[in-house]
C-alpha atoms as a PDB file:
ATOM      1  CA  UNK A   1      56.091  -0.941 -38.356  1.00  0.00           C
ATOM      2  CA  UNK A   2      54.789   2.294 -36.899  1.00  0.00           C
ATOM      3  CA  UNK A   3      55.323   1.126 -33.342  1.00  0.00           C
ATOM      4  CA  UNK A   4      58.972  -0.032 -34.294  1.00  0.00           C
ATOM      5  CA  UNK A   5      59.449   3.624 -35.977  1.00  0.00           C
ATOM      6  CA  UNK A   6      57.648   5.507 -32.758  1.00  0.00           C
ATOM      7  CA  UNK A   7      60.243   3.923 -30.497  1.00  0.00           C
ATOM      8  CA  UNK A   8      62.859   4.293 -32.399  1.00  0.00           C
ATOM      9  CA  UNK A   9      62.503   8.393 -31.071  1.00  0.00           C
ATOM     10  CA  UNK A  10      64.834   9.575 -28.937  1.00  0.00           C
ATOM     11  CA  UNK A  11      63.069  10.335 -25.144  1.00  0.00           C
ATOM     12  CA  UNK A  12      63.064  13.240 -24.174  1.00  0.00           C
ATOM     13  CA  UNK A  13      63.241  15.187 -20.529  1.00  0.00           C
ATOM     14  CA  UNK A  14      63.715  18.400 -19.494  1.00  0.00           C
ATOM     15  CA  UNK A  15      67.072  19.688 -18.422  1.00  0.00           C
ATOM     16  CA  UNK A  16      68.664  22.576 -17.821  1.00  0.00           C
ATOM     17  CA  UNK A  17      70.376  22.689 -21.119  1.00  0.00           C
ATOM     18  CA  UNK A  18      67.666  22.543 -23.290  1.00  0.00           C
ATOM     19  CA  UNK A  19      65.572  24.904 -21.327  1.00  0.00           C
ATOM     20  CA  UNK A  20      65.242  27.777 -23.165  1.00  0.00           C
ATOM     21  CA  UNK A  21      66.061  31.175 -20.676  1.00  0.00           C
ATOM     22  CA  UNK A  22      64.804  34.135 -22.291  1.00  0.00           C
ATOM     23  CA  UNK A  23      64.398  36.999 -19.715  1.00  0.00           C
ATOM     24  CA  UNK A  24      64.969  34.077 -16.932  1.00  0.00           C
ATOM     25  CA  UNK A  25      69.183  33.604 -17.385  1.00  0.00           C
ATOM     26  CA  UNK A  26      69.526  34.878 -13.576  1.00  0.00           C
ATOM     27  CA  UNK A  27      67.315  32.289 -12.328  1.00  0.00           C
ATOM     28  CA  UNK A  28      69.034  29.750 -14.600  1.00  0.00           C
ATOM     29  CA  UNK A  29      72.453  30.521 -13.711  1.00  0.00           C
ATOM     30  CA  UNK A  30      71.644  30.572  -9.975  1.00  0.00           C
ATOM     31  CA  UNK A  31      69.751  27.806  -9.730  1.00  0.00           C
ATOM     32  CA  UNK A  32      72.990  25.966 -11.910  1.00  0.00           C
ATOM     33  CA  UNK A  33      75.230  27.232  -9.572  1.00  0.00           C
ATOM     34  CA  UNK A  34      73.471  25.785  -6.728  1.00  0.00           C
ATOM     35  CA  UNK A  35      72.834  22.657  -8.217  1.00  0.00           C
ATOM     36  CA  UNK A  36      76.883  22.059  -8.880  1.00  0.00           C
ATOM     37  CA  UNK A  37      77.502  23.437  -4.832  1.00  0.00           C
ATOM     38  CA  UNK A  38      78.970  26.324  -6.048  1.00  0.00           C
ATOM     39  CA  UNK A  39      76.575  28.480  -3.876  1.00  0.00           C
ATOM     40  CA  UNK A  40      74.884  28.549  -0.250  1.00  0.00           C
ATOM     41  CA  UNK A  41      71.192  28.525  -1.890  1.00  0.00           C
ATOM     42  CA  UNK A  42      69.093  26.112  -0.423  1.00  0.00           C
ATOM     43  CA  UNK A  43      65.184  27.445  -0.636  1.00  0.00           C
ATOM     44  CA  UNK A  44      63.615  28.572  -3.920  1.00  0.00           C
ATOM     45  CA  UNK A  45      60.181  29.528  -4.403  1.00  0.00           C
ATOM     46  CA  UNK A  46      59.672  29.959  -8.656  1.00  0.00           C
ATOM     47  CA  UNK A  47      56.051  31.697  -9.574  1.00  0.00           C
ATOM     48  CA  UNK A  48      54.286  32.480 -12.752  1.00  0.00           C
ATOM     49  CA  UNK A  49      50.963  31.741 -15.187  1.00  0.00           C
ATOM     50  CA  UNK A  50      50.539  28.257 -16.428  1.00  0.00           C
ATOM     51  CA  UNK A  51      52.835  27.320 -19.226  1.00  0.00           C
ATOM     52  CA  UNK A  52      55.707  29.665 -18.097  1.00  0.00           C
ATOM     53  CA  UNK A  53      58.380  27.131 -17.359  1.00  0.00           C
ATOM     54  CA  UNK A  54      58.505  26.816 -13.891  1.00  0.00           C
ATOM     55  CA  UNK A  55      57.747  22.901 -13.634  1.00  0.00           C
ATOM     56  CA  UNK A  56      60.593  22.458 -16.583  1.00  0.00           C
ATOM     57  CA  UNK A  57      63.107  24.584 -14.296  1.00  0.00           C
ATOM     58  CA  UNK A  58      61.864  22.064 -11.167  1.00  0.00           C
ATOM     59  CA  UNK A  59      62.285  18.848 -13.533  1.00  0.00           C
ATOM     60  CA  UNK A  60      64.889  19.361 -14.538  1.00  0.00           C
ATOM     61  CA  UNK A  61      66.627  20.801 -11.078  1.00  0.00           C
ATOM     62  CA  UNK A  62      65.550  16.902 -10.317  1.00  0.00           C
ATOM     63  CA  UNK A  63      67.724  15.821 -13.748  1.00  0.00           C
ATOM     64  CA  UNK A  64      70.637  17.242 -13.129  1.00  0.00           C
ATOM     65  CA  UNK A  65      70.995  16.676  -9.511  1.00  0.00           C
ATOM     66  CA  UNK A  66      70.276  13.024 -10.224  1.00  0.00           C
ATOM     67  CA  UNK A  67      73.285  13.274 -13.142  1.00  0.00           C
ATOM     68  CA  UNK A  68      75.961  14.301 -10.394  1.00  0.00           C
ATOM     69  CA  UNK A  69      74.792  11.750  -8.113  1.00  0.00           C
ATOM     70  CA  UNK A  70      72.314  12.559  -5.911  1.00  0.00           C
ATOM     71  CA  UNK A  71      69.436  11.655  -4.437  1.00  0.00           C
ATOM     72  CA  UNK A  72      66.535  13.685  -6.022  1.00  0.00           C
ATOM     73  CA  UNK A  73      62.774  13.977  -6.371  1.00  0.00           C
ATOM     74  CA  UNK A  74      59.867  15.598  -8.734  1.00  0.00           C
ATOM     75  CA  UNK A  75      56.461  15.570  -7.076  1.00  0.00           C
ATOM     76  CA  UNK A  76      52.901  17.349  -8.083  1.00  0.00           C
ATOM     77  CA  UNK A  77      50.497  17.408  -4.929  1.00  0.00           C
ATOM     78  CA  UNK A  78      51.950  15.827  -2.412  1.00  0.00           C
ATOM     79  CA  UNK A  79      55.528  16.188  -0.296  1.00  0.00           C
ATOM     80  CA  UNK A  80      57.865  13.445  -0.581  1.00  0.00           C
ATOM     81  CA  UNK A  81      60.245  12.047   2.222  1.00  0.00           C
ATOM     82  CA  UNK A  82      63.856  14.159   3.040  1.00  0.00           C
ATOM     83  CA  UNK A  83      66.370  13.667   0.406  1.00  0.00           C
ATOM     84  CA  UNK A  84      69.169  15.906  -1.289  1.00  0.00           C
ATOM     85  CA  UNK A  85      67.227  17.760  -3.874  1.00  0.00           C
ATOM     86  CA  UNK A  86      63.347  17.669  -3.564  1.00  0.00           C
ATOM     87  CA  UNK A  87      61.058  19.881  -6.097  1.00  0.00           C
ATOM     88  CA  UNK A  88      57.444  20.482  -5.153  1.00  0.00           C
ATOM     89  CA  UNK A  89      55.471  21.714  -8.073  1.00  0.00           C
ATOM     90  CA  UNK A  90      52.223  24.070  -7.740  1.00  0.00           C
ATOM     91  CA  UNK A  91      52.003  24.619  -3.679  1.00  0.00           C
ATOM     92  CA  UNK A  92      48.525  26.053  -4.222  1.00  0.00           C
ATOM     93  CA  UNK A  93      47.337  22.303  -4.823  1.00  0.00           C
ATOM     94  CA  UNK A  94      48.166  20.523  -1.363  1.00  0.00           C
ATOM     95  CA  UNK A  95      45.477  20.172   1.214  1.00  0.00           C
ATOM     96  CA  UNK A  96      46.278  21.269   4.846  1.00  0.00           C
ATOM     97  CA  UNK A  97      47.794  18.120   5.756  1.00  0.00           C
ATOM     98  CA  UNK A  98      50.514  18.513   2.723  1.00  0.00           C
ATOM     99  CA  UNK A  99      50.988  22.349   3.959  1.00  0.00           C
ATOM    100  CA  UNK A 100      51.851  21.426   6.832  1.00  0.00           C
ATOM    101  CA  UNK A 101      54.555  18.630   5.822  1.00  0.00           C
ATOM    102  CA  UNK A 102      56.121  21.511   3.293  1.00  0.00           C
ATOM    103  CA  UNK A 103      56.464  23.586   6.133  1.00  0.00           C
ATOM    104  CA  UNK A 104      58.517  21.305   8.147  1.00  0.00           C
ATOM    105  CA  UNK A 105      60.403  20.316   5.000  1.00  0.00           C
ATOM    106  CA  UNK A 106      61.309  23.849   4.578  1.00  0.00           C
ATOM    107  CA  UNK A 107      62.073  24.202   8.500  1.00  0.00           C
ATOM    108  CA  UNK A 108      64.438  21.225   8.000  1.00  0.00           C
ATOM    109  CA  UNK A 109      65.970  22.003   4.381  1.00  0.00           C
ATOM    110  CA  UNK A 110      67.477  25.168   6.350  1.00  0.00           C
ATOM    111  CA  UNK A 111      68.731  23.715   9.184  1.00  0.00           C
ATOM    112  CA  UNK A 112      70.184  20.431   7.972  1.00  0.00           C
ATOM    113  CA  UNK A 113      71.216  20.933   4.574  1.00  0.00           C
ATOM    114  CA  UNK A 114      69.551  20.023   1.001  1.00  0.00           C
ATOM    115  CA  UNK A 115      67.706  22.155  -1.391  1.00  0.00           C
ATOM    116  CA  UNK A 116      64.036  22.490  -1.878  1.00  0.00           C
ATOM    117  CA  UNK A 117      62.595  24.312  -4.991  1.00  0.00           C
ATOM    118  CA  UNK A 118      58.367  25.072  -4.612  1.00  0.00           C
ATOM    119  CA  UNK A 119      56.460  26.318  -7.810  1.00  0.00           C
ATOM    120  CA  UNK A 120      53.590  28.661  -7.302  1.00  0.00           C
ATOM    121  CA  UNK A 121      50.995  30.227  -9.435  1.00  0.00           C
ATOM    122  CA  UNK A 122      51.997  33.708  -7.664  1.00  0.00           C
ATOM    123  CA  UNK A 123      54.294  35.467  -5.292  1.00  0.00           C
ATOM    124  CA  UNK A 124      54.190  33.951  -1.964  1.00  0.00           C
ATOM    125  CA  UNK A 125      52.341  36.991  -0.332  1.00  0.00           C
ATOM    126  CA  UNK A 126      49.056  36.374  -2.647  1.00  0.00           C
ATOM    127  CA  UNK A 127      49.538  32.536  -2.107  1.00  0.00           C
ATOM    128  CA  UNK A 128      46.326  30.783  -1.094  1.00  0.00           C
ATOM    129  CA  UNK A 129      48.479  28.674   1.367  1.00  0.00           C
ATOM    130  CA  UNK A 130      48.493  28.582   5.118  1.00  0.00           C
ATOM    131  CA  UNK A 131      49.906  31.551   6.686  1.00  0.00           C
ATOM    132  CA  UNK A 132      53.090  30.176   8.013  1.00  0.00           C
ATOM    133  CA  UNK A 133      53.871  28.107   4.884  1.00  0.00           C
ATOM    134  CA  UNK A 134      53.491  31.916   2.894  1.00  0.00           C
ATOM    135  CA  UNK A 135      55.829  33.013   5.688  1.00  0.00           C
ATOM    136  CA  UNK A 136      58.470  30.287   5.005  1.00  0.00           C
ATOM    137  CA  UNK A 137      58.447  30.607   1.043  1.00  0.00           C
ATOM    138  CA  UNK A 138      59.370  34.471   1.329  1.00  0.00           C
ATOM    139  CA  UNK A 139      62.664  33.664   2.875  1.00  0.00           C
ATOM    140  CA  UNK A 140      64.513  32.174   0.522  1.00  0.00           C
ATOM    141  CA  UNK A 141      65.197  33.250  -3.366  1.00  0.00           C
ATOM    142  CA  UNK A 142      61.816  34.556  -5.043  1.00  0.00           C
ATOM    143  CA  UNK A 143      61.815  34.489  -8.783  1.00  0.00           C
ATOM    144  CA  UNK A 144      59.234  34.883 -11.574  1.00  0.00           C
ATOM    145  CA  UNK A 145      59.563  32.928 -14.039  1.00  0.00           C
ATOM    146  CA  UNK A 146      58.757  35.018 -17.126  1.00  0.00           C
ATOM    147  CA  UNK A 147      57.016  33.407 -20.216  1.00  0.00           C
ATOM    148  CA  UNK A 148      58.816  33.475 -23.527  1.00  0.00           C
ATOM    149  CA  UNK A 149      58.019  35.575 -26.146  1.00  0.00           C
ATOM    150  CA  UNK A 150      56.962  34.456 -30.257  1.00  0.00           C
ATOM    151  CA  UNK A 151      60.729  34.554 -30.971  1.00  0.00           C
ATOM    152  CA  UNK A 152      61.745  32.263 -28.424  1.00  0.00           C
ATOM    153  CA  UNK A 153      59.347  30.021 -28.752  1.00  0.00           C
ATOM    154  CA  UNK A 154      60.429  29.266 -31.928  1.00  0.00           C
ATOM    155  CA  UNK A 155      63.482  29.171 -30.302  1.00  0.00           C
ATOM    156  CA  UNK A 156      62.257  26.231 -27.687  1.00  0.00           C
ATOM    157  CA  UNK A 157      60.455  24.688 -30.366  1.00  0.00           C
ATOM    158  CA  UNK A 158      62.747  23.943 -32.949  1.00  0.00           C
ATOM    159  CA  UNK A 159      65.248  22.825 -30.514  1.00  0.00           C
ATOM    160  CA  UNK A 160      62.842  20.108 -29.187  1.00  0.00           C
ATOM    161  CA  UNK A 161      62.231  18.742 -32.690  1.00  0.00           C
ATOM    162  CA  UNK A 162      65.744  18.820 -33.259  1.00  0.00           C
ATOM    163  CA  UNK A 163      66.409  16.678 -29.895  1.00  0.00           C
ATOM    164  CA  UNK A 164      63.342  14.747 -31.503  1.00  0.00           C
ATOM    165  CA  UNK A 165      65.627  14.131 -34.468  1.00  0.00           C
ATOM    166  CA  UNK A 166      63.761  16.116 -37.351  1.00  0.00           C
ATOM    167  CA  UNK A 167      64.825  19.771 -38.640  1.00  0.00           C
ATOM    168  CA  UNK A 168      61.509  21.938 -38.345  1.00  0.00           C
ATOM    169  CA  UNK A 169      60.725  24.296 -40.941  1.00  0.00           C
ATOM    170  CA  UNK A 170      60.470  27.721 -40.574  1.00  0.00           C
ATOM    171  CA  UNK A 171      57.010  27.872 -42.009  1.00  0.00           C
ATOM    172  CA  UNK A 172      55.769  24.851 -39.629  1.00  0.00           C
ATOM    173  CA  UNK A 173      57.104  26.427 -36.683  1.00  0.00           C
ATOM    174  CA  UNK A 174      55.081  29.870 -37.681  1.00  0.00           C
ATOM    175  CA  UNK A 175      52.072  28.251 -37.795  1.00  0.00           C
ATOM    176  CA  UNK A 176      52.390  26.811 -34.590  1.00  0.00           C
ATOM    177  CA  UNK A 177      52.323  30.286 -33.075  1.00  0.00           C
ATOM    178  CA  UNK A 178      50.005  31.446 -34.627  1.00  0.00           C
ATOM    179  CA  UNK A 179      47.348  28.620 -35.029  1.00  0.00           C
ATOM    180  CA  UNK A 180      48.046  26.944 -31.521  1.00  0.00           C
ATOM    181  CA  UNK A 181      47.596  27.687 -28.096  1.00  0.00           C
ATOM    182  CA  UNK A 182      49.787  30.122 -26.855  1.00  0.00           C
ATOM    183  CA  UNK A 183      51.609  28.750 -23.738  1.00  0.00           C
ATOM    184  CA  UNK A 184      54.713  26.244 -24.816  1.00  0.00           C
ATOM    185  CA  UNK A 185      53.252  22.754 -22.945  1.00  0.00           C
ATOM    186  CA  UNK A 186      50.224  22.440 -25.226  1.00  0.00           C
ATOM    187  CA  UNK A 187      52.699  23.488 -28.656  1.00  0.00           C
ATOM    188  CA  UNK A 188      55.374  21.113 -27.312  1.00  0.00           C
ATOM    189  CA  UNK A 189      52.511  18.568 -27.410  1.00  0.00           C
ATOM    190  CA  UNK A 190      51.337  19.318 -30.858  1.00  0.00           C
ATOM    191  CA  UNK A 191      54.971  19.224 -31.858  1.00  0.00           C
ATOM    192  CA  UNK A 192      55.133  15.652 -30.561  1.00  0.00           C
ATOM    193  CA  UNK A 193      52.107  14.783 -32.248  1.00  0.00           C
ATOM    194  CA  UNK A 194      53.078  15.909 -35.448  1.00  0.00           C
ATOM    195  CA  UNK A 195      56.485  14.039 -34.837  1.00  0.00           C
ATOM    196  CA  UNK A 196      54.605  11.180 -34.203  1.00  0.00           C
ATOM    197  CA  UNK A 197      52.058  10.949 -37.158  1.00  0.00           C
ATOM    198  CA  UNK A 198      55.468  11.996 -39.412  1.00  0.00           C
ATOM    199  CA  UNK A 199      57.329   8.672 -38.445  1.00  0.00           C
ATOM    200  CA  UNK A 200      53.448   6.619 -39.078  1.00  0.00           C
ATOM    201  CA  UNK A 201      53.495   8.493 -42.863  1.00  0.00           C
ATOM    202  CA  UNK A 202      56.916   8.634 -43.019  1.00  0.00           C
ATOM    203  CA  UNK A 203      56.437  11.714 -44.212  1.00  0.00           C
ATOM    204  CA  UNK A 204      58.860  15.066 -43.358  1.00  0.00           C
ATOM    205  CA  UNK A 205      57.073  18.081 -41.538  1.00  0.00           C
ATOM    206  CA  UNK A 206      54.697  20.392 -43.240  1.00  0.00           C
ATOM    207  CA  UNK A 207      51.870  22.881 -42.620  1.00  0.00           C
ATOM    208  CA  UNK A 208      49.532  20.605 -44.070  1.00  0.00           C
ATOM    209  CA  UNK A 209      50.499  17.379 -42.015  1.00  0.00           C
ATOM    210  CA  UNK A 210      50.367  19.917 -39.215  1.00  0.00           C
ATOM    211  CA  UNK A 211      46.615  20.914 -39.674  1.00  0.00           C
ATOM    212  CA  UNK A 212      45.806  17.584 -40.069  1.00  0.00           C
ATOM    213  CA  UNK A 213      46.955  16.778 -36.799  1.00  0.00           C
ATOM    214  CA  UNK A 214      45.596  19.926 -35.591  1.00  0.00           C
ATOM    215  CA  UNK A 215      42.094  18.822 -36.783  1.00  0.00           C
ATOM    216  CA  UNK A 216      42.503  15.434 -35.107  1.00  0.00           C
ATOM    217  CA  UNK A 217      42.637  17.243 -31.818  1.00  0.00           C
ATOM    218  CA  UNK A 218      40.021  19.640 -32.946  1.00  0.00           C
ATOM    219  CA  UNK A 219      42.443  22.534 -33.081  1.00  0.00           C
ATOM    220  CA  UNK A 220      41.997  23.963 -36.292  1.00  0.00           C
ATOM    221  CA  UNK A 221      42.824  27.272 -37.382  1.00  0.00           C
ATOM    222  CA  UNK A 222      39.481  29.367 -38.429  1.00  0.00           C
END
């Protein structure tokens, strides 16, 4: 029964829709706009701490293009072949070999046509990245990608559970922020576990099931 009920939950992928903006609607709107061809944009280069948003924006650049029919890839350390849309997520992780393939990417991307979205840890200039490569991802559209605050994380987090299929409650979603780690992957994960070991109990959400998942994972509250 509890593996009928756990797939039973709706999957769940990050789009552009359920991405929650805060001070990033510019970069959201552009990057929309050049998704749907509505714009000459071809090179972005998004940057900002761990747990930001940046590889949500790049997945789900990847989504979207894929939902209006083209050809579109996601990768994390390496650089995939030339296709319509490709997203490379944390630059700062390829070896010199990879560098060097991005680079030509990017070289091509601009002269043929396509779009190419990179994800950074920081601006291009204080990228620890070949020289060229740093070059390269300082020519097309910049953007931080600024991490939400308490309110919209709430924001983000309610709105997964309710693409989960439960209604969180207030108080649940309060201790989240304030008993969990602070950037949104690892409380998106804790929301999913707490979502799953609801549908085992069959139990709704509560600040009690909550700590008991939290001490499974031995992330208790003092």
């Amino acid at each position: 029964m509890t593996q009928l009920l756990l797939n039973i939950t709706p999957d769940w992928l990050p789009t552009l829709n359920n991405f929650v903006p805060g001070r990033n609607v510019e970069l959201l709107s552009t990057l929309q706009h050049a998704l749907a061809g509505t714009s000459n944009e071809r090179c972005f280069y998004l940057w900002g701490e761990v747990g930001c948003g940046k590889s949500h924006l790049m997945q789900a650049a990847v989504v979207q293009a894929r939902s209006l029919g083209q050809s579109a890839v996601f990768a994390h350390g390496a650089v995939p072949d030339v296709v319509s849309v490709i997203a490379v997520d944390d630059v700062e992780v390829l070896d010199d070999a990879a560098q060097i393939a991005l680079f030509a990417l990017y070289n091509r991307v601009r002269e043929s046509g396509g779009m190419l979205l990179v994800s950074g840890v920081s601006a291009p200039a204080h990228l620890s990245v070949r020289d060229d490569l740093r070059t390269r991802l300082g020519w097309g559209l910049v953007y931080q990608v600024h991490a939400l605050n308490d309110a919209e994380k709430a924001q983000a987090l309610e709105q997964h559970g309710q693409a989960r299929g439960f209604i969180l409650p207030p108080e649940v979603t309060q201790y989240l922020l304030r008993h969990g780690r602070r950037d949104m992957p690892a409380l998106l994960g804790l929301l999913d576990a707490l979502d799953a070991q609801c549908l085992r109990l069959q139990r709704t959400p509560s600040v009690p099931l909550l700590k008991e998942v939290m001490q499974t994972f031995n992330l208790e509250s003092v």
